[in-house]
N, C-alpha and C. Protein backbone atom coordinates (compact mmCIF):
# COMPACT_ATOMS: atom_id res chain seq x y z
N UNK A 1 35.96 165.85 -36.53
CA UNK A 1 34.74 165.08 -36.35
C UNK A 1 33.83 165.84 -35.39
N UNK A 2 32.61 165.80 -36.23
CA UNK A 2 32.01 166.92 -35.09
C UNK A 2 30.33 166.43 -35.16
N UNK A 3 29.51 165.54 -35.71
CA UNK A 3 28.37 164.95 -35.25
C UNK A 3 29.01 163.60 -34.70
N UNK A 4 28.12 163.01 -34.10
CA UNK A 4 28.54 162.13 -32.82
C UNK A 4 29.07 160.47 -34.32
N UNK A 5 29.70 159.47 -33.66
CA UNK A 5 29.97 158.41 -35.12
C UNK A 5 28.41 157.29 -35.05
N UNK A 6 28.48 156.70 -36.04
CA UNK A 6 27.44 155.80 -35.74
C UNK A 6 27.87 154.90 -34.42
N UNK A 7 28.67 153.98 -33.86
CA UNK A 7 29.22 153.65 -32.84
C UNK A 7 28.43 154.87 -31.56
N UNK A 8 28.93 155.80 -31.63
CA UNK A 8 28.01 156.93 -30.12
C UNK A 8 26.92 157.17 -30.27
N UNK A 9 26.06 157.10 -32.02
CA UNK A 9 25.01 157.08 -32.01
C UNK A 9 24.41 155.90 -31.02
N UNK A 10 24.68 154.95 -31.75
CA UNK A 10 23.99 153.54 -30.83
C UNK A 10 24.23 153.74 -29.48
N UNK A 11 24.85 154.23 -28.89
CA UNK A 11 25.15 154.44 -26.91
C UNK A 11 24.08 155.27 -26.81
N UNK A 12 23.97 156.41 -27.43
CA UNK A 12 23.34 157.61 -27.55
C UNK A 12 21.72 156.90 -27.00
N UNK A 13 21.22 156.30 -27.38
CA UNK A 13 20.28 155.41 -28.25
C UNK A 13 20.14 154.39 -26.86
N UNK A 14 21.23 153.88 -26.36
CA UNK A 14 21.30 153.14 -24.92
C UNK A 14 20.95 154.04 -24.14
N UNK A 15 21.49 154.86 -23.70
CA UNK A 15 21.36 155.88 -22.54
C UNK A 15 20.26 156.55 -22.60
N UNK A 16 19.80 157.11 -23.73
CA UNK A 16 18.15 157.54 -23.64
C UNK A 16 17.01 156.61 -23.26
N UNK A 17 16.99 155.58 -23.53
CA UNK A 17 16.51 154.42 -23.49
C UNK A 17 15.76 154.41 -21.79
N UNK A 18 17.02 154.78 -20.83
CA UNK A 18 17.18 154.60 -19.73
C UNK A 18 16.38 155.90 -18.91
N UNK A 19 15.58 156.57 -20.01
CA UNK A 19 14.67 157.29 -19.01
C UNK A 19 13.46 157.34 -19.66
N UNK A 20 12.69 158.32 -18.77
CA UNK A 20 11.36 158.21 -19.27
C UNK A 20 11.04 159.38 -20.31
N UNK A 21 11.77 160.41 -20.59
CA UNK A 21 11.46 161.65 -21.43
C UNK A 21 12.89 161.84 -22.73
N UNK A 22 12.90 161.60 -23.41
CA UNK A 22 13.95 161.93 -24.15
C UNK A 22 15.27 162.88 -23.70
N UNK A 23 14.28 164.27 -23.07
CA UNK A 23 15.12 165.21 -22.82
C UNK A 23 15.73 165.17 -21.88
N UNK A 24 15.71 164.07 -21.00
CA UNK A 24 16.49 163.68 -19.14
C UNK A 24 17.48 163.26 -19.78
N UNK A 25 18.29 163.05 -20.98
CA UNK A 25 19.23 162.67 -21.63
C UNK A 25 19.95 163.16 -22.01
N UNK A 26 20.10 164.42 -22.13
CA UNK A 26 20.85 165.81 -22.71
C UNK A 26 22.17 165.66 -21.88
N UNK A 27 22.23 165.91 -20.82
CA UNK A 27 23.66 166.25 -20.22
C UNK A 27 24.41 164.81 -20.70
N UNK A 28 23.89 163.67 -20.23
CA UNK A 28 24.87 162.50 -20.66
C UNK A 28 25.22 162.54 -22.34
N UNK A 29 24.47 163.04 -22.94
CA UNK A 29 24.81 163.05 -24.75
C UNK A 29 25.83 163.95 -24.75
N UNK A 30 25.95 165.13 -24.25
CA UNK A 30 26.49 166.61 -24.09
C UNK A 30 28.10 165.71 -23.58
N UNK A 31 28.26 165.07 -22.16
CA UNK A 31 29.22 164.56 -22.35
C UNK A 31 29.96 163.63 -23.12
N UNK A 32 29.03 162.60 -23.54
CA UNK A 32 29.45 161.99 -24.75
C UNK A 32 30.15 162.27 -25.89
N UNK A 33 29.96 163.28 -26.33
CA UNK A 33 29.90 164.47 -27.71
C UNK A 33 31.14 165.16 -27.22
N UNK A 34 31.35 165.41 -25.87
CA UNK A 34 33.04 165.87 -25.47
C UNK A 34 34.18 164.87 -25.56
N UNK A 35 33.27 163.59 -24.68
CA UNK A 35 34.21 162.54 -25.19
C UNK A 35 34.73 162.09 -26.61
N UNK A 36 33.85 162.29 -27.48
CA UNK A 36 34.55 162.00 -28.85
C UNK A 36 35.32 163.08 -29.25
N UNK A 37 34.77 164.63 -28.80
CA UNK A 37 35.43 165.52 -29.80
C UNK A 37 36.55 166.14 -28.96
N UNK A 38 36.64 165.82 -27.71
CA UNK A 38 37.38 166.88 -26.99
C UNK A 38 36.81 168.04 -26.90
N UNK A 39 35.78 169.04 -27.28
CA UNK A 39 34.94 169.62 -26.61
C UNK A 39 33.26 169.54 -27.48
N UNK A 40 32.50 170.46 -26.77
CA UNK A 40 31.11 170.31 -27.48
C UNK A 40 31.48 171.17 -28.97
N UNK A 41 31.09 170.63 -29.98
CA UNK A 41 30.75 171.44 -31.13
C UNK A 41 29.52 171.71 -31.13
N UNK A 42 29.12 172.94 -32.04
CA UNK A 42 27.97 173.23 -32.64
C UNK A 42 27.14 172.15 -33.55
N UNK A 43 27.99 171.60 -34.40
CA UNK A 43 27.34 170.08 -34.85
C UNK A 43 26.74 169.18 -34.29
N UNK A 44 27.74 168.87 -32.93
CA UNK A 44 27.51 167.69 -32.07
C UNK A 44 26.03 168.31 -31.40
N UNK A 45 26.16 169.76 -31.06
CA UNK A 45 24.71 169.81 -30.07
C UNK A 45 23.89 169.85 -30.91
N UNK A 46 23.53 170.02 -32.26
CA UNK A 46 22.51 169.94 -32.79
C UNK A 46 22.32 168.19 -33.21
N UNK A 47 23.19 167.64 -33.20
CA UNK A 47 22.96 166.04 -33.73
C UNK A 47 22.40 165.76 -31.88
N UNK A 48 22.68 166.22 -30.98
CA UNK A 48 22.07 165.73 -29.66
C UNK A 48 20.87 166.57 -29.53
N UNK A 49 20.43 167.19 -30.12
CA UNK A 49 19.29 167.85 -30.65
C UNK A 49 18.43 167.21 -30.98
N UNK A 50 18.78 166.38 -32.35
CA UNK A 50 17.68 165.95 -33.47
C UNK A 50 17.54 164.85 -32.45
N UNK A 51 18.45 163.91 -31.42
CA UNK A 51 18.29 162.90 -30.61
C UNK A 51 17.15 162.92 -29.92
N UNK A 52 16.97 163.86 -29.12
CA UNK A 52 16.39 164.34 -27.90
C UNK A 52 14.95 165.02 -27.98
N UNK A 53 14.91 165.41 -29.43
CA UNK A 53 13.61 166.44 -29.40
C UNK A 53 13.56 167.22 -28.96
N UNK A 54 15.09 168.09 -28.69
CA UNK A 54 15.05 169.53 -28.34
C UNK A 54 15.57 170.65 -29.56
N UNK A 55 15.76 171.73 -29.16
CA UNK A 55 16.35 173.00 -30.19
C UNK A 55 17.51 172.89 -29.52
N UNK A 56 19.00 173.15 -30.42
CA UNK A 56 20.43 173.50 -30.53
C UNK A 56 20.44 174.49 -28.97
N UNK A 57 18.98 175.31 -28.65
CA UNK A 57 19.72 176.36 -28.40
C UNK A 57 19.14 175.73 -26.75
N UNK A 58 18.45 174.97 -26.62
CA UNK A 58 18.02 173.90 -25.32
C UNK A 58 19.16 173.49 -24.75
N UNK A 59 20.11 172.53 -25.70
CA UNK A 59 21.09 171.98 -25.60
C UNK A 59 22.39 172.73 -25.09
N UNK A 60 22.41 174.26 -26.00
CA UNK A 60 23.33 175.13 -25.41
C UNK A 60 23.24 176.02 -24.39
N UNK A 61 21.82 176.08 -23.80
CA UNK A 61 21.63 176.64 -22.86
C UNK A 61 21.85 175.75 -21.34
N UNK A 62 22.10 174.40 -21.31
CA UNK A 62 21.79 173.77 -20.69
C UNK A 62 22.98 173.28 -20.32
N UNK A 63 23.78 172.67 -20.94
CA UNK A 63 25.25 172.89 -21.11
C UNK A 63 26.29 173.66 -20.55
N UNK A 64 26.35 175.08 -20.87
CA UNK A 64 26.95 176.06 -21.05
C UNK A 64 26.56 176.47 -19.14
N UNK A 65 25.59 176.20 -18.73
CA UNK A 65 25.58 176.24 -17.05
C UNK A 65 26.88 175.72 -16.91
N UNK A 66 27.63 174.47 -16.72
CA UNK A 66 28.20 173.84 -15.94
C UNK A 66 29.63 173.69 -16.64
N UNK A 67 30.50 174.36 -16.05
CA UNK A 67 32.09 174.60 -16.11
C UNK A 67 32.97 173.28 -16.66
N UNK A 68 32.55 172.21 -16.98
CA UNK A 68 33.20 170.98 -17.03
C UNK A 68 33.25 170.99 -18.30
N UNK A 69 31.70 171.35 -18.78
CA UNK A 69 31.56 171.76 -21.14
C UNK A 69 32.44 172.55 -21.71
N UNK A 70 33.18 172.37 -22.26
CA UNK A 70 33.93 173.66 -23.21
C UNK A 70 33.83 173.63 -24.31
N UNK A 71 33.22 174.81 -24.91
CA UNK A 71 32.56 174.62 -26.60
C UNK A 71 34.22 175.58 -27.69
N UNK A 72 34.86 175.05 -27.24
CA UNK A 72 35.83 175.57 -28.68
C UNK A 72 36.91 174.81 -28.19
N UNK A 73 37.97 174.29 -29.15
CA UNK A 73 38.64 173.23 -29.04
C UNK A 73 39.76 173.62 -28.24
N UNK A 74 40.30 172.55 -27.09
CA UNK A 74 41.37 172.42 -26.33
C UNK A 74 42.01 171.40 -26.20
N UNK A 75 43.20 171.33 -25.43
CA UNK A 75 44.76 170.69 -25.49
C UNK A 75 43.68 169.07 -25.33
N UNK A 76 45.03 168.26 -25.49
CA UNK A 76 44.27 167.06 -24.83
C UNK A 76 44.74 167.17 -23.56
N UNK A 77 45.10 167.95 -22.85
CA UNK A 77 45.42 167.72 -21.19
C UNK A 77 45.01 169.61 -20.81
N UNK A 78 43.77 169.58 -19.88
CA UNK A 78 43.31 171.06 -19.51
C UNK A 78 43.68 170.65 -18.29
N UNK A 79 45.07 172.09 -18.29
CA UNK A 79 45.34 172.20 -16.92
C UNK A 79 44.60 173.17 -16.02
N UNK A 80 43.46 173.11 -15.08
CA UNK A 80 43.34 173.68 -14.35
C UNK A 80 43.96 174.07 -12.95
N UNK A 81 44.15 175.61 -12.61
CA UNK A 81 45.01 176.04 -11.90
C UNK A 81 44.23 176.36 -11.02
N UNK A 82 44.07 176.43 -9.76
CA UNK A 82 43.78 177.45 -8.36
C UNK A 82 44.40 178.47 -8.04
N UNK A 83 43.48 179.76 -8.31
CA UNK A 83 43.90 181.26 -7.80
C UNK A 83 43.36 181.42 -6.67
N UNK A 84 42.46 180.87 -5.70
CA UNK A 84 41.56 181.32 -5.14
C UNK A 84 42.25 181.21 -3.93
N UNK A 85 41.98 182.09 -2.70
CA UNK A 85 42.52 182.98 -1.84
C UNK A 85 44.01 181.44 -0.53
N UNK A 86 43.66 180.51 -0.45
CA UNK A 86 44.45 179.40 -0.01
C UNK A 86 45.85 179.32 -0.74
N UNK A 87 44.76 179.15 -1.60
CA UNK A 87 46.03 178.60 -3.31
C UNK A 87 46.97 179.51 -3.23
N UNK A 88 46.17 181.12 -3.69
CA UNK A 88 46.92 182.22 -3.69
C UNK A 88 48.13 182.64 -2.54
N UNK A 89 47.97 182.61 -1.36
CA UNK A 89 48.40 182.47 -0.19
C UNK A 89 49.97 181.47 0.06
N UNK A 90 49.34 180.08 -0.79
CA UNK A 90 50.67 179.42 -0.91
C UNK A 90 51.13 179.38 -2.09
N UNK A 91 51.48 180.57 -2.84
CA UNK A 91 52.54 180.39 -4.10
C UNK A 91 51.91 180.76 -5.35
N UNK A 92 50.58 180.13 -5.78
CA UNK A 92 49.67 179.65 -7.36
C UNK A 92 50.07 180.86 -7.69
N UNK A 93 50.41 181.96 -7.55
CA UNK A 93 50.66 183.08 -8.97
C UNK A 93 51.58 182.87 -9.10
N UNK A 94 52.39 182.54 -8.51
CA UNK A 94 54.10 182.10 -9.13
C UNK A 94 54.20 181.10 -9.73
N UNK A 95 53.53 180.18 -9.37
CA UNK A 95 53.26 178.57 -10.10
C UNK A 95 52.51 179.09 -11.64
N UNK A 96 51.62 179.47 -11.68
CA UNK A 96 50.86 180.06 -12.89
C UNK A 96 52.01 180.45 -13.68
N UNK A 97 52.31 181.70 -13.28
CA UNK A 97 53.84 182.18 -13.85
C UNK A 97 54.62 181.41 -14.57
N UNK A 98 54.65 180.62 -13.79
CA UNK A 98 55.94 179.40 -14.19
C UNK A 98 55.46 178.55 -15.33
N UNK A 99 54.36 178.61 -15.12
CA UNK A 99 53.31 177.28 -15.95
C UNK A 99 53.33 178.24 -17.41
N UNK A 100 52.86 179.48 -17.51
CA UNK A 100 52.76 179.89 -18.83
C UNK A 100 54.28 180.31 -19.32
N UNK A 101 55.25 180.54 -18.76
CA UNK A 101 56.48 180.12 -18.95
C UNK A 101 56.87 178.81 -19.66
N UNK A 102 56.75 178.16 -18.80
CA UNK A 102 57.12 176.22 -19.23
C UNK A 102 56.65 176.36 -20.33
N UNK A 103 55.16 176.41 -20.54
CA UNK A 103 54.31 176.40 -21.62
C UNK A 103 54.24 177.17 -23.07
N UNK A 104 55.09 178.15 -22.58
CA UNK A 104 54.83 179.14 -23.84
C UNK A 104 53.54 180.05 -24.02
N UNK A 105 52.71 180.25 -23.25
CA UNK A 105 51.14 180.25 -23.27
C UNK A 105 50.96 180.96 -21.97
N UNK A 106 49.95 181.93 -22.30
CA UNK A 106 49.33 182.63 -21.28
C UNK A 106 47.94 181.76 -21.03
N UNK A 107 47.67 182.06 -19.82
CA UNK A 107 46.58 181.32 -18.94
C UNK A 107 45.07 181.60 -20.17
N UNK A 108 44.29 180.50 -20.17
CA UNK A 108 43.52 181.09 -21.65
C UNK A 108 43.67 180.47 -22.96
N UNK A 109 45.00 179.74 -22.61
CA UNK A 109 45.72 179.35 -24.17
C UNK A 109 45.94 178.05 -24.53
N UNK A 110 45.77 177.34 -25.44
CA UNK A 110 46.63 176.18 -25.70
C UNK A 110 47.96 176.64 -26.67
N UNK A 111 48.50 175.04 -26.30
CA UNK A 111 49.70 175.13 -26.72
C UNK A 111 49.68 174.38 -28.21
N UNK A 112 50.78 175.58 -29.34
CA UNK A 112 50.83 175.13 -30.71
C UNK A 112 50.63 173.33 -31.35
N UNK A 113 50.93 172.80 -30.40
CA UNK A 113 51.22 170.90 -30.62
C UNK A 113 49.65 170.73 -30.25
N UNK A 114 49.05 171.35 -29.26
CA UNK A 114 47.41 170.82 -29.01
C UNK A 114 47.52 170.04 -28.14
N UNK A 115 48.45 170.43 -27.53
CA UNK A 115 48.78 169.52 -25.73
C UNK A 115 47.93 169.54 -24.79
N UNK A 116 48.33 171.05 -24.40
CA UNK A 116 48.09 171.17 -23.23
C UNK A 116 47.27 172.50 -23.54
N UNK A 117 45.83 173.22 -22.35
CA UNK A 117 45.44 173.78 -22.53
C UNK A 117 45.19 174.64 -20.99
N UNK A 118 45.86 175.39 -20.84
CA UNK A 118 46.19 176.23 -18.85
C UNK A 118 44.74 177.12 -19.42
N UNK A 119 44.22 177.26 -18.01
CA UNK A 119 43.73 178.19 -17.04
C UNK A 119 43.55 178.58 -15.98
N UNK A 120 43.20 179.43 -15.15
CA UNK A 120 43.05 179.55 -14.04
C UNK A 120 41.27 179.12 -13.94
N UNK A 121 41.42 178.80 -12.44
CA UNK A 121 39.95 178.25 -11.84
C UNK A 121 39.86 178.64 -10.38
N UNK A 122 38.56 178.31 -10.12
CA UNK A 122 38.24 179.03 -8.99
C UNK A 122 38.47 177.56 -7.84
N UNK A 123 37.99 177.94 -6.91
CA UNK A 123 38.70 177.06 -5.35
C UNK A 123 38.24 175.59 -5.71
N UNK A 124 39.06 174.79 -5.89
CA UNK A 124 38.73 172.90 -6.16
C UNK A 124 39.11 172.39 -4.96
N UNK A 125 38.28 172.94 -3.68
CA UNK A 125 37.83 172.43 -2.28
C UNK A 125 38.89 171.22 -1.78
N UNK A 126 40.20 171.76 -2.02
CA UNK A 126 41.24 171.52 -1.32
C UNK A 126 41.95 172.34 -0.52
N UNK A 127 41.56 172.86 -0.01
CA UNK A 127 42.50 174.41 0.40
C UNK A 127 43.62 173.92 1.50
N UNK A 128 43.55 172.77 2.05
CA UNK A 128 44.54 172.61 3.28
C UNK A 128 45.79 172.11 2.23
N UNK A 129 45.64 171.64 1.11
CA UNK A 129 46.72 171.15 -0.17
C UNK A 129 47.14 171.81 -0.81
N UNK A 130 46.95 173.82 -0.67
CA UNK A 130 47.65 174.29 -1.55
C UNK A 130 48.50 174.48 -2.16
N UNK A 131 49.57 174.64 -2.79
CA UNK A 131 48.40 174.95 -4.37
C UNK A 131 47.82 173.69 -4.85
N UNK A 132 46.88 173.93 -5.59
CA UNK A 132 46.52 172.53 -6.54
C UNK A 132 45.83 173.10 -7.73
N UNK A 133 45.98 171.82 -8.39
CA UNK A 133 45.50 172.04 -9.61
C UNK A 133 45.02 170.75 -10.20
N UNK A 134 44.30 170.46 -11.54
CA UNK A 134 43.77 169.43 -12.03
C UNK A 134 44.20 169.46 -13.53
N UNK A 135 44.24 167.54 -13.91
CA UNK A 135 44.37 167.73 -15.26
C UNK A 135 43.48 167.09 -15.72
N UNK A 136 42.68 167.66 -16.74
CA UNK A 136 41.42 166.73 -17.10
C UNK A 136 40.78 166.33 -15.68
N UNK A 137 40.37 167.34 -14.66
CA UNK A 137 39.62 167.32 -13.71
C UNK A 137 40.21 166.10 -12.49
N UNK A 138 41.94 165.55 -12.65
CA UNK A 138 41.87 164.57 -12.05
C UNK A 138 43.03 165.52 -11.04
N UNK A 139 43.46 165.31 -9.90
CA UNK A 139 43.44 166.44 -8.98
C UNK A 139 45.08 166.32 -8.39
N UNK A 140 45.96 167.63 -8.33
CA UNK A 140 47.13 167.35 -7.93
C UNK A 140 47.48 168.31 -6.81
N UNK A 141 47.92 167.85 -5.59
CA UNK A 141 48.19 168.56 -4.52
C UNK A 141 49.37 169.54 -4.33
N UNK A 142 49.34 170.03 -3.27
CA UNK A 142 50.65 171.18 -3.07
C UNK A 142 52.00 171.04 -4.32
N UNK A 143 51.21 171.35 -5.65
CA UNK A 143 51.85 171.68 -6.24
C UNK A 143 53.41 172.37 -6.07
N UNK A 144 54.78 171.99 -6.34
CA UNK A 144 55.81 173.21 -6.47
C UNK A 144 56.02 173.05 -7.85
N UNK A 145 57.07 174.39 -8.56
CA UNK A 145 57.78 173.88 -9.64
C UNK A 145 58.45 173.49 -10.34
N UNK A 146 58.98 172.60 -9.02
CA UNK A 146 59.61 171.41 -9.40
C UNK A 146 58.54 170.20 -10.35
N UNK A 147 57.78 170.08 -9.27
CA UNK A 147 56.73 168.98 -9.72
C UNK A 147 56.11 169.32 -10.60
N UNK A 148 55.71 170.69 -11.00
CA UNK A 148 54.72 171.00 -12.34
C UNK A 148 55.51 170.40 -13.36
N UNK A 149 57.00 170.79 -13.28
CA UNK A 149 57.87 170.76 -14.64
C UNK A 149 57.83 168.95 -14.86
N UNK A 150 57.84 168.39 -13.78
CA UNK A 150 58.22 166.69 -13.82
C UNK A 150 56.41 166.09 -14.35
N UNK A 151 55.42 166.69 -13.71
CA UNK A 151 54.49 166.62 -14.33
C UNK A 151 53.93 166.68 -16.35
N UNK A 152 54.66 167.98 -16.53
CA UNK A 152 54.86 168.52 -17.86
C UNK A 152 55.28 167.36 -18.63
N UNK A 153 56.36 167.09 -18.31
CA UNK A 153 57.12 165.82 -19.29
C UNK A 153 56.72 164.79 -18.81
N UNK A 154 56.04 163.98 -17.82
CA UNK A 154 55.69 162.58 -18.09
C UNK A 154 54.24 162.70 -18.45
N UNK A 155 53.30 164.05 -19.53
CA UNK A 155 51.83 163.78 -19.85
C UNK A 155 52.62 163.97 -21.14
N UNK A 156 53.88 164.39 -21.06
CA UNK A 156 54.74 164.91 -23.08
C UNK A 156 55.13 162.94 -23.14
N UNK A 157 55.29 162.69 -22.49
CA UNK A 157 56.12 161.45 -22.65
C UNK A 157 55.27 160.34 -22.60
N UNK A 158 53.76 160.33 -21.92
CA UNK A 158 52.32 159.53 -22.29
C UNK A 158 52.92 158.67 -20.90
N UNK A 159 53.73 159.27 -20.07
CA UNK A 159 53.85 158.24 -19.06
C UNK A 159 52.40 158.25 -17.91
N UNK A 160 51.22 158.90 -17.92
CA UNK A 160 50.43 159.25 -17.09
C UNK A 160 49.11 158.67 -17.86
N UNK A 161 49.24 157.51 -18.66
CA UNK A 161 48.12 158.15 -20.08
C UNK A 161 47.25 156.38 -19.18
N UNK A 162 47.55 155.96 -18.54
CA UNK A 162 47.09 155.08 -17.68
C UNK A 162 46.12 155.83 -16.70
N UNK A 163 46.66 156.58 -15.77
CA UNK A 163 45.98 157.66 -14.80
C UNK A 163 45.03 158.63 -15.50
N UNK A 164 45.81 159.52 -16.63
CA UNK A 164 44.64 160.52 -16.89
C UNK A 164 44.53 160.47 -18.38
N UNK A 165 43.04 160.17 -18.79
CA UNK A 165 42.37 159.92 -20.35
C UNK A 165 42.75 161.27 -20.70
N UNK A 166 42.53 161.27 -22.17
CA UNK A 166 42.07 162.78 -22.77
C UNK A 166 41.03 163.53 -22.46
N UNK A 167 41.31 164.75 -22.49
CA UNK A 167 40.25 165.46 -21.90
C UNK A 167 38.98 165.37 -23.04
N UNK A 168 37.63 165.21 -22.27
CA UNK A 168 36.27 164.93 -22.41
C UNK A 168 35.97 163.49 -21.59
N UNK A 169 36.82 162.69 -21.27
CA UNK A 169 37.09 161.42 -21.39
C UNK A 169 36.82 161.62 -19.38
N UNK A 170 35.64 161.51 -18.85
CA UNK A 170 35.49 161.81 -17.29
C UNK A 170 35.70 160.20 -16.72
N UNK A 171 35.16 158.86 -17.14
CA UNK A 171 35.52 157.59 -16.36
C UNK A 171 35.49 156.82 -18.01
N UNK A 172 36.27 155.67 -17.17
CA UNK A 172 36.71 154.69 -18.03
C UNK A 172 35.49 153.29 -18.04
N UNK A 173 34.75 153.69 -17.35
CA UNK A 173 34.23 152.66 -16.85
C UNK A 173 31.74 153.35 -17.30
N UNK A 174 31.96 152.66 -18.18
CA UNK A 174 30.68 152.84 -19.13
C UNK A 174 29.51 152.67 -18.05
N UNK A 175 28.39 153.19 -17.54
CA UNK A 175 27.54 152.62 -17.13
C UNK A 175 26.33 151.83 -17.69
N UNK A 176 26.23 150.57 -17.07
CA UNK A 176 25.30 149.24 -17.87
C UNK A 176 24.42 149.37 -17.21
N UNK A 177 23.12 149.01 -17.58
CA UNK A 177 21.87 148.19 -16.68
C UNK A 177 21.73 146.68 -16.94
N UNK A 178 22.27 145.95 -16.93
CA UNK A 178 21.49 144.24 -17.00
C UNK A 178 20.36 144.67 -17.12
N UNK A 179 20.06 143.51 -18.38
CA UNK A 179 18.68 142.82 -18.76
C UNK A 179 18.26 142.43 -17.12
N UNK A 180 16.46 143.12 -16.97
CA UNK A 180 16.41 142.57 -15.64
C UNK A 180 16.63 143.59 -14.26
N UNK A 181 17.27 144.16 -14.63
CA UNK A 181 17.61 144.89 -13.46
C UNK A 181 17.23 146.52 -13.25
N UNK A 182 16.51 146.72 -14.06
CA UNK A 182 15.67 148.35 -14.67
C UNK A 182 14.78 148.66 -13.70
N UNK A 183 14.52 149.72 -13.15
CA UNK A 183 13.75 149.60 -12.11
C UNK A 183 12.67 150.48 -12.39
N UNK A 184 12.17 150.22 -14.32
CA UNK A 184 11.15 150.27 -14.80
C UNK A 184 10.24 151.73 -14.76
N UNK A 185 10.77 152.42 -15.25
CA UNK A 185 10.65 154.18 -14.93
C UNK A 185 9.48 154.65 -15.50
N UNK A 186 8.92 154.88 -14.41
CA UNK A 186 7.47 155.10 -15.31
C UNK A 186 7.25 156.99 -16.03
N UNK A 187 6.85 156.90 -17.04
CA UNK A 187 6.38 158.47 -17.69
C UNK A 187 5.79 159.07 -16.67
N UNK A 188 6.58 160.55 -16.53
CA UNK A 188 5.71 161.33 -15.84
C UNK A 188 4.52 161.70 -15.92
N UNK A 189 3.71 161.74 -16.96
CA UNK A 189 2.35 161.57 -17.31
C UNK A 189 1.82 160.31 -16.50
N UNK A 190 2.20 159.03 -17.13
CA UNK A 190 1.24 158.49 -16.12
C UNK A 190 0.91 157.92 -15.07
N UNK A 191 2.22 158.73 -13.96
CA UNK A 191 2.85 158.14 -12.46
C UNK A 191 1.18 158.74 -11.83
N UNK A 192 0.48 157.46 -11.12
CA UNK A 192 -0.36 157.73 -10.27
C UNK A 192 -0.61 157.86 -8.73
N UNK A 193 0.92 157.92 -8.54
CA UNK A 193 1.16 157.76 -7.14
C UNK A 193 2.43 157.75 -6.55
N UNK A 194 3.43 157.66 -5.30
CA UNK A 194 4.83 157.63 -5.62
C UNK A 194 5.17 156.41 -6.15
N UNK A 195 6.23 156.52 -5.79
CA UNK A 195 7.31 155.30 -6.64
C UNK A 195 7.06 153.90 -5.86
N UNK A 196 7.03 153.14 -6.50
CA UNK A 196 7.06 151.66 -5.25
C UNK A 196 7.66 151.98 -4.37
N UNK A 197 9.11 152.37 -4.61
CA UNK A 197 10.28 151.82 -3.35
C UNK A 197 10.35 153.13 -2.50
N UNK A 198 9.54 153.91 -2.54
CA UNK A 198 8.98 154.83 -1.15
C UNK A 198 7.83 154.41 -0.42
N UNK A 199 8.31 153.79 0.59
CA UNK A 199 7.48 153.55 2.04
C UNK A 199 7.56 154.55 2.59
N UNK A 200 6.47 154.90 3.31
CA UNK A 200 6.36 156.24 4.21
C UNK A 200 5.43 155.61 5.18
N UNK A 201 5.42 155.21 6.63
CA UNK A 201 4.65 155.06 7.44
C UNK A 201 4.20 156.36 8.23
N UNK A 202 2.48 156.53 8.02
CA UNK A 202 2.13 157.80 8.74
C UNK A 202 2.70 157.66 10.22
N UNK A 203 3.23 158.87 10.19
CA UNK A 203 3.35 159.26 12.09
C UNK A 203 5.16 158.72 12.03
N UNK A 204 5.93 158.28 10.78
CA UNK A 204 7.01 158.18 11.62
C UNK A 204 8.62 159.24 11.37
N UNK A 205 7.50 160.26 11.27
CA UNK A 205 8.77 161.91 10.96
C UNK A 205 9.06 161.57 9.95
N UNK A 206 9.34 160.88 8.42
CA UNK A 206 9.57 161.11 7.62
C UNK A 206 8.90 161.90 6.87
């Protein structure tokens, strides 16, 4: 499945709604389109394309900035690893080691079943917790490999599937606006002034 379903169309359709330019909508569609597919397709960015009133290549340029998008298909569980100089320091190349071991799979790879998908990553601003690593971006401390391996089998065994969604899948929890509660966004064209809810009294350093 690779254009968004009628069901994400209609969200699609909510969430644009919620700004003033079509195109302030791109990154939330972009995640959307991971959430259904497990990563961005070429389909999906052009169906968030025809959405938005941009070109495929808007969408992929825009995207493709930020490390969280992955445009070719992976595990449902991306293990990200820490190499970076902490990590490194306490153990992570041996843990890595171990991991494409366990795995069958060099760092780079998914695994034949479409499990799991290892790489290495750069510093995830834990460094006093080394090693660590993330699955589907959700965050595990001083890793050993003991715990990777006990890790391994309770995401094989769906015992974690409470804690961590499939990957594309960032919160469980949809964002709404109530009828009523919009705080009425005006087009950049025809803002004549700031926003209501900026007060600025002259003279008081703001």
């Amino acid at each position: 499945m690779s254009r968004l379903t009628d069901q994400n169309v209609a969200l699609a359709k909510e969430i644009i709604a919620r700004y003033p330019k079509r195109k302030s909508a791109l990154i939330p569609l972009v995640h959307l389109s991971q959430e259904q597919n497990g990563y961005v397709t070429e389909e999906a960015m052009r169906h968030v394309a025809e959405l938005i009133d941009v070109t495929p290549a808007e969408v992929y340029g825009t995207a493709s900035f930020y490390e969280m998008f992955r445009f070719e298909p992976t595990g449902k569980y991306l293990i990200n690893m820490c190499g970076t100089m902490s990590c490194a320091l306490m153990g992570a190349n041996d843990l890595m080691h171990h991991a494409e071991h366990r795995l069958g799979i060099k760092a780079g790879s998914t695994t034949p079943d479409g499990l799991f998908t290892l790489q290495h990553a750069e510093c995830q601003a834990a460094c006093t917790e080394a090693p660590t690593l993330q699955v589907n971006y959700r965050h595990r401390f001083r890793v050993t490999v003991d715990q990777f391996d006990e890790l391994i089998d309770d995401l094989s065994a769906g015992k974690l599937d409470d804690e961590i969604p499939p990957h594309g899948t960032l919160g469980r929890n949809r964002q709404t606006i109530p009828a009523g509660k919009a705080v009425g966004a005006v087009h950049p064209d025809d803002a004549d002034g700031a926003p209501a809810w900026i007060t600025i009294t002259e003279g008081d350093g703001r």
